[in-house]
N, C-alpha and C. Protein backbone atom coordinates (compact mmCIF):
# COMPACT_ATOMS: atom_id res chain seq x y z
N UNK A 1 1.26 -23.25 -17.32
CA UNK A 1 2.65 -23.54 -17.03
C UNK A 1 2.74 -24.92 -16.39
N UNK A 2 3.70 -26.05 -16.74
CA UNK A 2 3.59 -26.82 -16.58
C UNK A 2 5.54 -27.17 -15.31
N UNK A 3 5.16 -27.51 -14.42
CA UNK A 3 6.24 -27.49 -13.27
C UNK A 3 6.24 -28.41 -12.81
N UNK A 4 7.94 -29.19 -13.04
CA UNK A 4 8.52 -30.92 -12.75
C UNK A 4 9.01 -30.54 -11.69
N UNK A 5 8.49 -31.21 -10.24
CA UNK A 5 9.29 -30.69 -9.56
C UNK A 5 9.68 -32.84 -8.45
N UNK A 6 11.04 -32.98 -8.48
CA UNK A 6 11.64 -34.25 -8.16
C UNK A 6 12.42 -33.58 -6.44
N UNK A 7 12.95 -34.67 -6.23
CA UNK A 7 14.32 -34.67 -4.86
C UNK A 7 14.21 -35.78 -4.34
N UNK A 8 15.45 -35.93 -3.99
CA UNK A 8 16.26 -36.97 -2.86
C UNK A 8 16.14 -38.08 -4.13
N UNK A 9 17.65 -37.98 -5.35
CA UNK A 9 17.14 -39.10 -5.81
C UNK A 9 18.85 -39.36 -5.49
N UNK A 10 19.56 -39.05 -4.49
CA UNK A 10 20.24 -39.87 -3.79
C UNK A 10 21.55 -40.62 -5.08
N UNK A 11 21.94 -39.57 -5.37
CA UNK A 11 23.00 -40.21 -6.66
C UNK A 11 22.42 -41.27 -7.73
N UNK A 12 21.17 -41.09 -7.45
CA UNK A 12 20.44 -41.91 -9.08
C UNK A 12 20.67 -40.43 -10.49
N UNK A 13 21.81 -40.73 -11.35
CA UNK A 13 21.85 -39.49 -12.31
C UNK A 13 20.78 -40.25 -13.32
N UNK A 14 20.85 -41.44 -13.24
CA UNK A 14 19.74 -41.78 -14.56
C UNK A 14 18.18 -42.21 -14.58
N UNK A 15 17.80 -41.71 -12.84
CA UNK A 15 16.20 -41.30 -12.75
C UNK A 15 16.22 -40.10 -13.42
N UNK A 16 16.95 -39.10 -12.94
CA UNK A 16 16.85 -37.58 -13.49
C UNK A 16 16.48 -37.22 -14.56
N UNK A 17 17.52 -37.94 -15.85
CA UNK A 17 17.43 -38.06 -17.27
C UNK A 17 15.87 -38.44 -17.64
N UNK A 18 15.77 -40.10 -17.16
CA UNK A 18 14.01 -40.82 -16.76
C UNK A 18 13.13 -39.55 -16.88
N UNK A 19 12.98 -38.92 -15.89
CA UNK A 19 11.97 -37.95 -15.67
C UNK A 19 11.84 -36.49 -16.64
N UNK A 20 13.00 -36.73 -17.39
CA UNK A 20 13.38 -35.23 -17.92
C UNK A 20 12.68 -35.55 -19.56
N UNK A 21 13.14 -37.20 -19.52
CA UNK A 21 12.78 -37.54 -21.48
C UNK A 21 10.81 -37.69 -20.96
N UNK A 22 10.45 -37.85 -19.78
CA UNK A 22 9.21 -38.88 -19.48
C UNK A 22 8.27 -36.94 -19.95
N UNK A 23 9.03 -35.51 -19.02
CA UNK A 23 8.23 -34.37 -18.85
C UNK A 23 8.73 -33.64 -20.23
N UNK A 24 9.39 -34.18 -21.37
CA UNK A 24 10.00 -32.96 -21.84
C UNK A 24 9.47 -31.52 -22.36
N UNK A 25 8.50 -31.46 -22.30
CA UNK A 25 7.52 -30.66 -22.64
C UNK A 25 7.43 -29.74 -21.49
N UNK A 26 8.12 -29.78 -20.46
CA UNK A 26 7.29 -29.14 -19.43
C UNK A 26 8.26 -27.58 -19.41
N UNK A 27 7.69 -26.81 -18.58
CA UNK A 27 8.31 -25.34 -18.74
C UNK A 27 9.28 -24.81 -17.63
N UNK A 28 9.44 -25.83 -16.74
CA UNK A 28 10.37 -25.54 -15.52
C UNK A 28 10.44 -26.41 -14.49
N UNK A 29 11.92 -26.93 -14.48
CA UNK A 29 12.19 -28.57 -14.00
C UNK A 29 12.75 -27.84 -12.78
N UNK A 30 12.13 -28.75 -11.56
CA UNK A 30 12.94 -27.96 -10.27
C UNK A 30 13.41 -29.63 -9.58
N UNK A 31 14.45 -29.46 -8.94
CA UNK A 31 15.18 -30.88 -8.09
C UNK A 31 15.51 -30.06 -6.44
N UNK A 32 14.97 -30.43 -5.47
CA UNK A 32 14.35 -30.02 -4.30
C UNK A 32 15.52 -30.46 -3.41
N UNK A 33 16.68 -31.00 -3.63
CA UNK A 33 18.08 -31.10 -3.09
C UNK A 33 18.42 -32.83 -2.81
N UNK A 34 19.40 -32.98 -2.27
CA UNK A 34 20.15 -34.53 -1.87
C UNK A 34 19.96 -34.86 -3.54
N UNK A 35 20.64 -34.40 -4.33
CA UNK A 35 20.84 -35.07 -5.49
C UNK A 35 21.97 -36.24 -5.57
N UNK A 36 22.74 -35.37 -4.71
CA UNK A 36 24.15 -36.00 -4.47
C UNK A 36 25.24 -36.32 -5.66
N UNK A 37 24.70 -35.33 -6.42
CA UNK A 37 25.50 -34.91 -8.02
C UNK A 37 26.17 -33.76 -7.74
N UNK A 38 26.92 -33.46 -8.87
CA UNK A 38 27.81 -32.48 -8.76
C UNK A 38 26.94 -31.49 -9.06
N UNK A 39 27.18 -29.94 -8.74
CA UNK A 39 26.31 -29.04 -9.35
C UNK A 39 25.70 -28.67 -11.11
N UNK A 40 27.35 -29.06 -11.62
CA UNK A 40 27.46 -28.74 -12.86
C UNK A 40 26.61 -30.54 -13.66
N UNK A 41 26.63 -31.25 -12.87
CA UNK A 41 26.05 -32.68 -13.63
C UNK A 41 25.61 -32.73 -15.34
N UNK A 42 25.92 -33.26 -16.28
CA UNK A 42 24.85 -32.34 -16.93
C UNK A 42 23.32 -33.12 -17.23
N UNK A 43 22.61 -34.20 -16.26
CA UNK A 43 21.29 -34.19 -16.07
C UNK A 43 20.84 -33.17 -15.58
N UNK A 44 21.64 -32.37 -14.45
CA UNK A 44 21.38 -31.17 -13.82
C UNK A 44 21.26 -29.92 -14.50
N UNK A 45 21.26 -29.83 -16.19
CA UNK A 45 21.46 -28.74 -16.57
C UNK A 45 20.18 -28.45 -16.56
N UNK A 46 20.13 -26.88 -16.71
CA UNK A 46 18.61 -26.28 -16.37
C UNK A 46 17.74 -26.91 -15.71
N UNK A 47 18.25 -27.21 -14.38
CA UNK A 47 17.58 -27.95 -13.59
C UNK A 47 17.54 -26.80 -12.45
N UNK A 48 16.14 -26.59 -11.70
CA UNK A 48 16.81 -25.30 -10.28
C UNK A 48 17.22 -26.65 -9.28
N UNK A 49 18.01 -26.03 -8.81
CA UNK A 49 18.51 -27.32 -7.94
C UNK A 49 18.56 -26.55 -6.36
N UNK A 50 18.51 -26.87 -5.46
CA UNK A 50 19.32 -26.21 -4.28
C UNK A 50 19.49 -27.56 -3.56
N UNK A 51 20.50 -27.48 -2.28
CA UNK A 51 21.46 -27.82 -1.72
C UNK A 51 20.42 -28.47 -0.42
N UNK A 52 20.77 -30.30 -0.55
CA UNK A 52 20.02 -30.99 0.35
C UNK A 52 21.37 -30.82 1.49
N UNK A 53 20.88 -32.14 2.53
CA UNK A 53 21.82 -32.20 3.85
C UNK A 53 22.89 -32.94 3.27
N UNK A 54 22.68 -34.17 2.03
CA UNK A 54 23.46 -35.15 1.64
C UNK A 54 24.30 -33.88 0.72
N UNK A 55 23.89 -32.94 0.15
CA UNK A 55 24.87 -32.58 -0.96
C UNK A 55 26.05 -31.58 -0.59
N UNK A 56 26.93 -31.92 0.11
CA UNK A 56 27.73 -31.52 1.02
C UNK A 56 29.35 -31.40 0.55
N UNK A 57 29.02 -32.06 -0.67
CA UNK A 57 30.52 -32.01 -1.56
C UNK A 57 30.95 -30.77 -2.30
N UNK A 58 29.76 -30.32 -2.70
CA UNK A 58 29.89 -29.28 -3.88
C UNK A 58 29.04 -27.79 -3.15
N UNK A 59 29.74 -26.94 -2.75
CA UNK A 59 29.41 -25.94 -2.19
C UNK A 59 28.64 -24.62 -3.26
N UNK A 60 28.47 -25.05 -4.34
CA UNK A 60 27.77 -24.58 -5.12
C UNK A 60 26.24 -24.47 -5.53
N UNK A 61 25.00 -25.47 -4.95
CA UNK A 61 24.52 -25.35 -4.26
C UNK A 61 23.84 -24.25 -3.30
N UNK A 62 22.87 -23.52 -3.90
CA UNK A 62 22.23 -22.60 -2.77
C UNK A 62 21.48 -23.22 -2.24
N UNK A 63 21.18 -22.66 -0.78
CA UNK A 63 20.29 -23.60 0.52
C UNK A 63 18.85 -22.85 -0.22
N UNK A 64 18.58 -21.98 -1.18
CA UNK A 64 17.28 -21.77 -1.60
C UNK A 64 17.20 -20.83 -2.86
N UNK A 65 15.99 -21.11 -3.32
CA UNK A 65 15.87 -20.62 -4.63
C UNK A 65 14.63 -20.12 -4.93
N UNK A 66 14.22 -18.87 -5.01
CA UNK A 66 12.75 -18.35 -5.70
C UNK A 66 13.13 -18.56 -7.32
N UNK A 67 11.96 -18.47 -7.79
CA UNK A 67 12.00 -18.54 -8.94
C UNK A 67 10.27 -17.80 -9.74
N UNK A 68 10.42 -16.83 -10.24
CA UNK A 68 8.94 -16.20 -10.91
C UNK A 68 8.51 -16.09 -12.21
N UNK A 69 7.68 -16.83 -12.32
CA UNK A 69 7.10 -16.88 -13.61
C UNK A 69 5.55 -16.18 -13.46
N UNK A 70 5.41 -15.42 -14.45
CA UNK A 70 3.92 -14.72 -14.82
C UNK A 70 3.79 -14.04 -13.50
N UNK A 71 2.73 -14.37 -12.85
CA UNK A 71 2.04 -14.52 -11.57
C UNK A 71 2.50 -15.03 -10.66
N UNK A 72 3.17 -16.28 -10.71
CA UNK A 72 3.40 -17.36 -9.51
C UNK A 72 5.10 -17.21 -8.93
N UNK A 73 5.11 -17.28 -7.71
CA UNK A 73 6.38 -17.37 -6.92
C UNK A 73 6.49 -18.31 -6.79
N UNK A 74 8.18 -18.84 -6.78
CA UNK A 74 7.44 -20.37 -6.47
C UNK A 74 9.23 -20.60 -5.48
N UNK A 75 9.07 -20.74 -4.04
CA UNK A 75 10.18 -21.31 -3.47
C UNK A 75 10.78 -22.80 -3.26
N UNK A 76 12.00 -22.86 -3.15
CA UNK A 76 12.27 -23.95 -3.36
C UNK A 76 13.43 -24.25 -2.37
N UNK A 77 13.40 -25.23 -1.65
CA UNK A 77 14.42 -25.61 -0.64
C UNK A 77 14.41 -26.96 -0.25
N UNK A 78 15.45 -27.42 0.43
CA UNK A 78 15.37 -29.14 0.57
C UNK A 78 14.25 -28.91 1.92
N UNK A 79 14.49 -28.73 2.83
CA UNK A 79 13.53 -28.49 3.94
C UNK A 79 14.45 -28.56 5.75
N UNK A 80 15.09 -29.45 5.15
CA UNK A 80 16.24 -30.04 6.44
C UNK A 80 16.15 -28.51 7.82
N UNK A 81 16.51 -27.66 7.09
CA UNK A 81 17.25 -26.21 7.75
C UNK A 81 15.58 -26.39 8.22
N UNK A 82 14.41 -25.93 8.37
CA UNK A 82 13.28 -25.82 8.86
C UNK A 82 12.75 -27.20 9.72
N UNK A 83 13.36 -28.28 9.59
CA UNK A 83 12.95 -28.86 10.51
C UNK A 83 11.64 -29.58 9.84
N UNK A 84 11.31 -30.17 8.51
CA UNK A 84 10.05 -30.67 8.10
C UNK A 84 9.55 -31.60 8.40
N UNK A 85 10.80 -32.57 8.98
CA UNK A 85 10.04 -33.85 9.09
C UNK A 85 9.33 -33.30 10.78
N UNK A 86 9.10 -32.38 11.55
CA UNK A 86 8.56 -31.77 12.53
C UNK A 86 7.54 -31.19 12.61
N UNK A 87 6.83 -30.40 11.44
CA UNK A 87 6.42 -29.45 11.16
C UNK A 87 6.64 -28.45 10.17
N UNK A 88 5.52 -28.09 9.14
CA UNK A 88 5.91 -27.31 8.22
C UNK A 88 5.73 -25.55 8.28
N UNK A 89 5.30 -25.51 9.83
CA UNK A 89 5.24 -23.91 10.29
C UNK A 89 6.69 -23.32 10.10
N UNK A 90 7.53 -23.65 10.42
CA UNK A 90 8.58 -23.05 10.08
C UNK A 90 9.38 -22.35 8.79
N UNK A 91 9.24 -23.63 7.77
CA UNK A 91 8.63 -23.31 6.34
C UNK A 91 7.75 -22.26 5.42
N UNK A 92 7.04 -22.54 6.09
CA UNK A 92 5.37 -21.60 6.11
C UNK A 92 5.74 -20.02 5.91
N UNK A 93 6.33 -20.10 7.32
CA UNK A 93 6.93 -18.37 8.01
C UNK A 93 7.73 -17.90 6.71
N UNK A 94 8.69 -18.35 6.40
CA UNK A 94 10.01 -18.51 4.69
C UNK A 94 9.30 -18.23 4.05
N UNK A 95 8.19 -19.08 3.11
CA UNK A 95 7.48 -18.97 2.01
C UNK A 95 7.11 -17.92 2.13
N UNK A 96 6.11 -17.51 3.63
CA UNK A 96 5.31 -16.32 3.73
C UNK A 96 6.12 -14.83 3.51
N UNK A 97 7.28 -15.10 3.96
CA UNK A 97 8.17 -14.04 4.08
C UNK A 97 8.24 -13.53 2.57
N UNK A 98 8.86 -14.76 2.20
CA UNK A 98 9.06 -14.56 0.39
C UNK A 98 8.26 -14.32 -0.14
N UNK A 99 6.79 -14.42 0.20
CA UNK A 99 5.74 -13.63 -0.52
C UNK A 99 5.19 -15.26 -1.90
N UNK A 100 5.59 -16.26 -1.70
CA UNK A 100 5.78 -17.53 -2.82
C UNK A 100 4.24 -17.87 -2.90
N UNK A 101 3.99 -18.50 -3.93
CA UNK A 101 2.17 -19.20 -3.61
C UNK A 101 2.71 -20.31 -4.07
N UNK A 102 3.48 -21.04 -4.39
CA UNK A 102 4.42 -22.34 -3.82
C UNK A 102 5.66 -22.41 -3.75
N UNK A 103 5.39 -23.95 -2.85
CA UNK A 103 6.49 -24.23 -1.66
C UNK A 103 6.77 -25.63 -2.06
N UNK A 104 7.79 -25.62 -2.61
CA UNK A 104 8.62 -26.60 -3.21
C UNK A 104 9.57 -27.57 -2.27
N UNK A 105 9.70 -28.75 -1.59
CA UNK A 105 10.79 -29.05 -0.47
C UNK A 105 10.49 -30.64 -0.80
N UNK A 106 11.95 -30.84 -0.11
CA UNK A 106 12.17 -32.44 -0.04
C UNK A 106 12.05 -33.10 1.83
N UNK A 107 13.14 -33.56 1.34
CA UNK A 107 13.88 -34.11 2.65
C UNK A 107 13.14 -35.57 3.37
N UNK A 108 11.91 -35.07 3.74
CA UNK A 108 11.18 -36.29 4.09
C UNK A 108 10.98 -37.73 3.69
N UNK A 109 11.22 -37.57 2.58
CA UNK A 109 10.60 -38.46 1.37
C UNK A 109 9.48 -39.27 1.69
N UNK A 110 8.68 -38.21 2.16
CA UNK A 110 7.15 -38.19 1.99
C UNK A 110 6.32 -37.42 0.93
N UNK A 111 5.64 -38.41 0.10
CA UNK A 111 5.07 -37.13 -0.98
C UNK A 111 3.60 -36.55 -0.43
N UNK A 112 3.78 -35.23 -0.24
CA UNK A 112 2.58 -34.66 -0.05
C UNK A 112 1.88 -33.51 -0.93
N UNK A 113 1.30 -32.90 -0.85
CA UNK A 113 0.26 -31.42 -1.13
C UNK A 113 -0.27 -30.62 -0.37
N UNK A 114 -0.41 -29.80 -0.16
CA UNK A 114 -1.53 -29.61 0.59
C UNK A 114 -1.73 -27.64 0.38
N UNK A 115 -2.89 -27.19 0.37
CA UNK A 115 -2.51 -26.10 0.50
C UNK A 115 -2.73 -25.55 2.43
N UNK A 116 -1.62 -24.19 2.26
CA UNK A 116 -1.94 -23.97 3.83
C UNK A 116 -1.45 -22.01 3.86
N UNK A 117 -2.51 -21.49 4.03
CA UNK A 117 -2.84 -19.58 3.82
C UNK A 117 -2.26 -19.40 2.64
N UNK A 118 -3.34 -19.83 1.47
CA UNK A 118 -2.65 -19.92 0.29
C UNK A 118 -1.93 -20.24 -0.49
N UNK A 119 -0.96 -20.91 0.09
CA UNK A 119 0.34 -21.36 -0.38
C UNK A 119 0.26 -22.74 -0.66
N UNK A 120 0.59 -23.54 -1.91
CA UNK A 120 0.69 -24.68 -1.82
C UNK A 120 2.06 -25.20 -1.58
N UNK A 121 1.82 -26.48 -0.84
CA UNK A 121 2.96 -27.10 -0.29
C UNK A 121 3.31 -27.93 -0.84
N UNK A 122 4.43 -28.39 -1.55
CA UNK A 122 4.77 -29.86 -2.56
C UNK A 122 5.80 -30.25 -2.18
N UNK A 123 5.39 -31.78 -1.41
CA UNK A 123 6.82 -32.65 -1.21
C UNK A 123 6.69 -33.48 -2.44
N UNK A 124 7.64 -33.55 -3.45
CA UNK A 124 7.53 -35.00 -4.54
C UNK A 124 7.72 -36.33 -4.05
N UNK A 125 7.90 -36.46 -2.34
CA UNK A 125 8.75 -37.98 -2.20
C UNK A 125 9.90 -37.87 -2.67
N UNK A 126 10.49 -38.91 -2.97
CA UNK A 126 11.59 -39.73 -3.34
C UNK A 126 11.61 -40.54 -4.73
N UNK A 127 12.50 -40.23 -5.61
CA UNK A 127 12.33 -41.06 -6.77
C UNK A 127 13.33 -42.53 -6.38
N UNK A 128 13.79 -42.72 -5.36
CA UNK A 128 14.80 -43.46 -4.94
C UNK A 128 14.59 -44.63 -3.85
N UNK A 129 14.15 -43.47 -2.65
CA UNK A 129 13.58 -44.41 -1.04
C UNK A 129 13.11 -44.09 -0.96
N UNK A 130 11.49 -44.17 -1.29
CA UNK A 130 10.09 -43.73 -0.89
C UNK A 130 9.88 -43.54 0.70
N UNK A 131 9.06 -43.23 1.29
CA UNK A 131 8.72 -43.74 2.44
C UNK A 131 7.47 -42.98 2.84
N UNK A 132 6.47 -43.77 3.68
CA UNK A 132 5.26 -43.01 3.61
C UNK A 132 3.94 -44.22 2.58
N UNK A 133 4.89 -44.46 1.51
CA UNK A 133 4.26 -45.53 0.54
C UNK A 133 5.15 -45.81 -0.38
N UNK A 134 4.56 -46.85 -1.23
CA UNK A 134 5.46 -47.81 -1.75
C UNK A 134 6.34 -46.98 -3.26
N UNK A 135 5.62 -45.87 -4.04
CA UNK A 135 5.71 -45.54 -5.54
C UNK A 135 7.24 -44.70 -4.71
N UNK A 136 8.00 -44.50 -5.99
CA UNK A 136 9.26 -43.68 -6.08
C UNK A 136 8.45 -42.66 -7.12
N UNK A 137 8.18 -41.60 -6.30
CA UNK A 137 7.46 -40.21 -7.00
C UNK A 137 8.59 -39.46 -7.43
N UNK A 138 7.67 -38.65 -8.33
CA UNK A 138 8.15 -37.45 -8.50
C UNK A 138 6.50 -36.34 -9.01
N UNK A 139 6.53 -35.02 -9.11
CA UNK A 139 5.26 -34.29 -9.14
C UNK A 139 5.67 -33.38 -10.61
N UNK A 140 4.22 -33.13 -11.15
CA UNK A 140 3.90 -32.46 -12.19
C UNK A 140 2.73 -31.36 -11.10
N UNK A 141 3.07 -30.01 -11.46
CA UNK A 141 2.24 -28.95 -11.44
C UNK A 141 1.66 -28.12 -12.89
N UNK A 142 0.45 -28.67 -12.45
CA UNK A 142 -0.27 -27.59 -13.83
C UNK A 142 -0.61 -26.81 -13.09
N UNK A 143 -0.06 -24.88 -13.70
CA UNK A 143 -0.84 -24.14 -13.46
C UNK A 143 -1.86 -23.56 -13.93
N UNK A 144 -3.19 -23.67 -13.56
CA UNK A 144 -4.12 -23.06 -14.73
C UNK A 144 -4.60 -21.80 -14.06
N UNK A 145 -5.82 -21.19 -14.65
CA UNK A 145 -5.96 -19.95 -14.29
C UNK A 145 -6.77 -19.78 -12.99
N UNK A 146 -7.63 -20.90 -12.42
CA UNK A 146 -8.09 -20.82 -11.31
C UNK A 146 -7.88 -21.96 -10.20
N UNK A 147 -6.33 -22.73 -11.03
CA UNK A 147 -6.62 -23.77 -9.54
C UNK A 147 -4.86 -24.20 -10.51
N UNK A 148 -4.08 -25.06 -9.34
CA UNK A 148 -3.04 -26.24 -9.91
C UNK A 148 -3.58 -27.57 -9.80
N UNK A 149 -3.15 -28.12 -10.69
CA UNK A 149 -3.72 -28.96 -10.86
C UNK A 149 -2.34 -29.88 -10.34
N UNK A 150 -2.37 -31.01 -9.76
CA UNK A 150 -0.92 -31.72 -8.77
C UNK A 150 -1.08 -32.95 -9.70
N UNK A 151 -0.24 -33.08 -10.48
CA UNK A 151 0.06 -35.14 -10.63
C UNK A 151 1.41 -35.52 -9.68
N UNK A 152 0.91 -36.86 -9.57
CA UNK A 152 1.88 -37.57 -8.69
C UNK A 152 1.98 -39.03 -10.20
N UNK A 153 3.48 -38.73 -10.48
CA UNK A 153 3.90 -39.82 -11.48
C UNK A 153 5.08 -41.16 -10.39
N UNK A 154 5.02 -42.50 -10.98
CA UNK A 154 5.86 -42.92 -10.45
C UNK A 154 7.60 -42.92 -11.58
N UNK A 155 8.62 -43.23 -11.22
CA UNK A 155 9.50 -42.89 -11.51
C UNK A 155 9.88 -43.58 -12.94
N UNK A 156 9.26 -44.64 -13.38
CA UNK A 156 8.24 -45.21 -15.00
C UNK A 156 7.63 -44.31 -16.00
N UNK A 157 7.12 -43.21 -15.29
CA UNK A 157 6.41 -42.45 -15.94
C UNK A 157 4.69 -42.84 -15.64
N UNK A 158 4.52 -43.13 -14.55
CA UNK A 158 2.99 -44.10 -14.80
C UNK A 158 2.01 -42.70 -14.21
N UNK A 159 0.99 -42.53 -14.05
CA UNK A 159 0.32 -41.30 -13.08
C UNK A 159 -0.23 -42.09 -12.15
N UNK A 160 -0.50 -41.75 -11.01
CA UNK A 160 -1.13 -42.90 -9.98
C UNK A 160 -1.80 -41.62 -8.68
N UNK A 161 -2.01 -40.26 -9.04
CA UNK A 161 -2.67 -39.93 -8.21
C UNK A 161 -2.98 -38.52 -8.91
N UNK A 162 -3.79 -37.67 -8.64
CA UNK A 162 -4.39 -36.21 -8.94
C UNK A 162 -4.88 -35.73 -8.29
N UNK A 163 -4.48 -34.09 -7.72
CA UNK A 163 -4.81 -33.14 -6.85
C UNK A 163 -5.45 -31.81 -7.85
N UNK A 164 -6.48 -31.26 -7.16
CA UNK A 164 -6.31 -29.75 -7.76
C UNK A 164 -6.61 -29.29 -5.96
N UNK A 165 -5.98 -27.89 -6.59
CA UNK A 165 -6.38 -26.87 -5.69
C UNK A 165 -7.26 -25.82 -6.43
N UNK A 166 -7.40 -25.12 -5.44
CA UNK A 166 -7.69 -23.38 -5.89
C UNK A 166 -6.93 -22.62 -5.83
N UNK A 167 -6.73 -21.36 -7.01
CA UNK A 167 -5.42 -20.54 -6.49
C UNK A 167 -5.74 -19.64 -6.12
């Protein structure tokens, strides 16, 4: 299973599109909130979207979203409400609750990975205002049968980094 997961691209509607012609192949596009589009957008279509701090216009928008495919849970939230740029224990507790083996979030626009009691953690950055480093990310998840495999693309389409885990 192959999982696009973007946020905070901050009213850019035509990174979205960018990333959508760059993955089209992929099996489930997630946008991690502050789109600052309307819900209905239609870059946003079949997009899971939930509701950053910036997207405050359109109350349509859920503050979170599971989503299950095969095996894998996979949650999804901007992060703001938990407090991320602080700490991702708070987070953690959510995911754990939800039972997710990933954890999908923005807000920071820091791109990270990491796994933590199983669970992997995926910030994509920013396809917009990076910060942390210079690329405007966005993330590809391969799931394979004994590990994800993490790309970090820049918002070009270029690859400029690779993670695996174990699952």
């Amino acid at each position: 299973m192959k999982i696009v997961v973007m946020s905070d691209t901050h009213g850019d509607a035509e990174v979205i599109r960018l990333v959508r012609e760059q993955q089209e192949d992929s099996d489930l596009l997630i946008h991690c909130g502050d789109s600052e589009l309307s819900y209905d957008h239609p870059h946003l279509a079949n997009i899971v979207r939930v509701r950053g701090n910036c997207d405050y216009t359109d109350n349509r928008f859920p503050d979170e979203e599971v989503v299950s495919q095969g095996d894998v849970k996979i949650y999804i939230t901007h992060g703001h409400l938990f407090q991320v740029k602080s700490s991702l224990l708070p987070l953690s507790y959510r995911a754990k609750e939800i039972g997710a083996n990933i954890c999908c979030f923005g807000h920071s626009h820091l791109l990270g990975a990491e796994m933590i009691d199983g669970i992997l953690f995926i910030n994509p950055g920013s396809l917009l205002m990076p910060r942390g480093r210079r690329e405007q990310s966005y993330v590809v998840i391969t799931v394979e049968n004994k590990a994800y495999k993490v790309e970090c693309f820049t918002r070009q389409g270029e690859l400029f980094e690779t993670m695996q885990f174990a699952r």
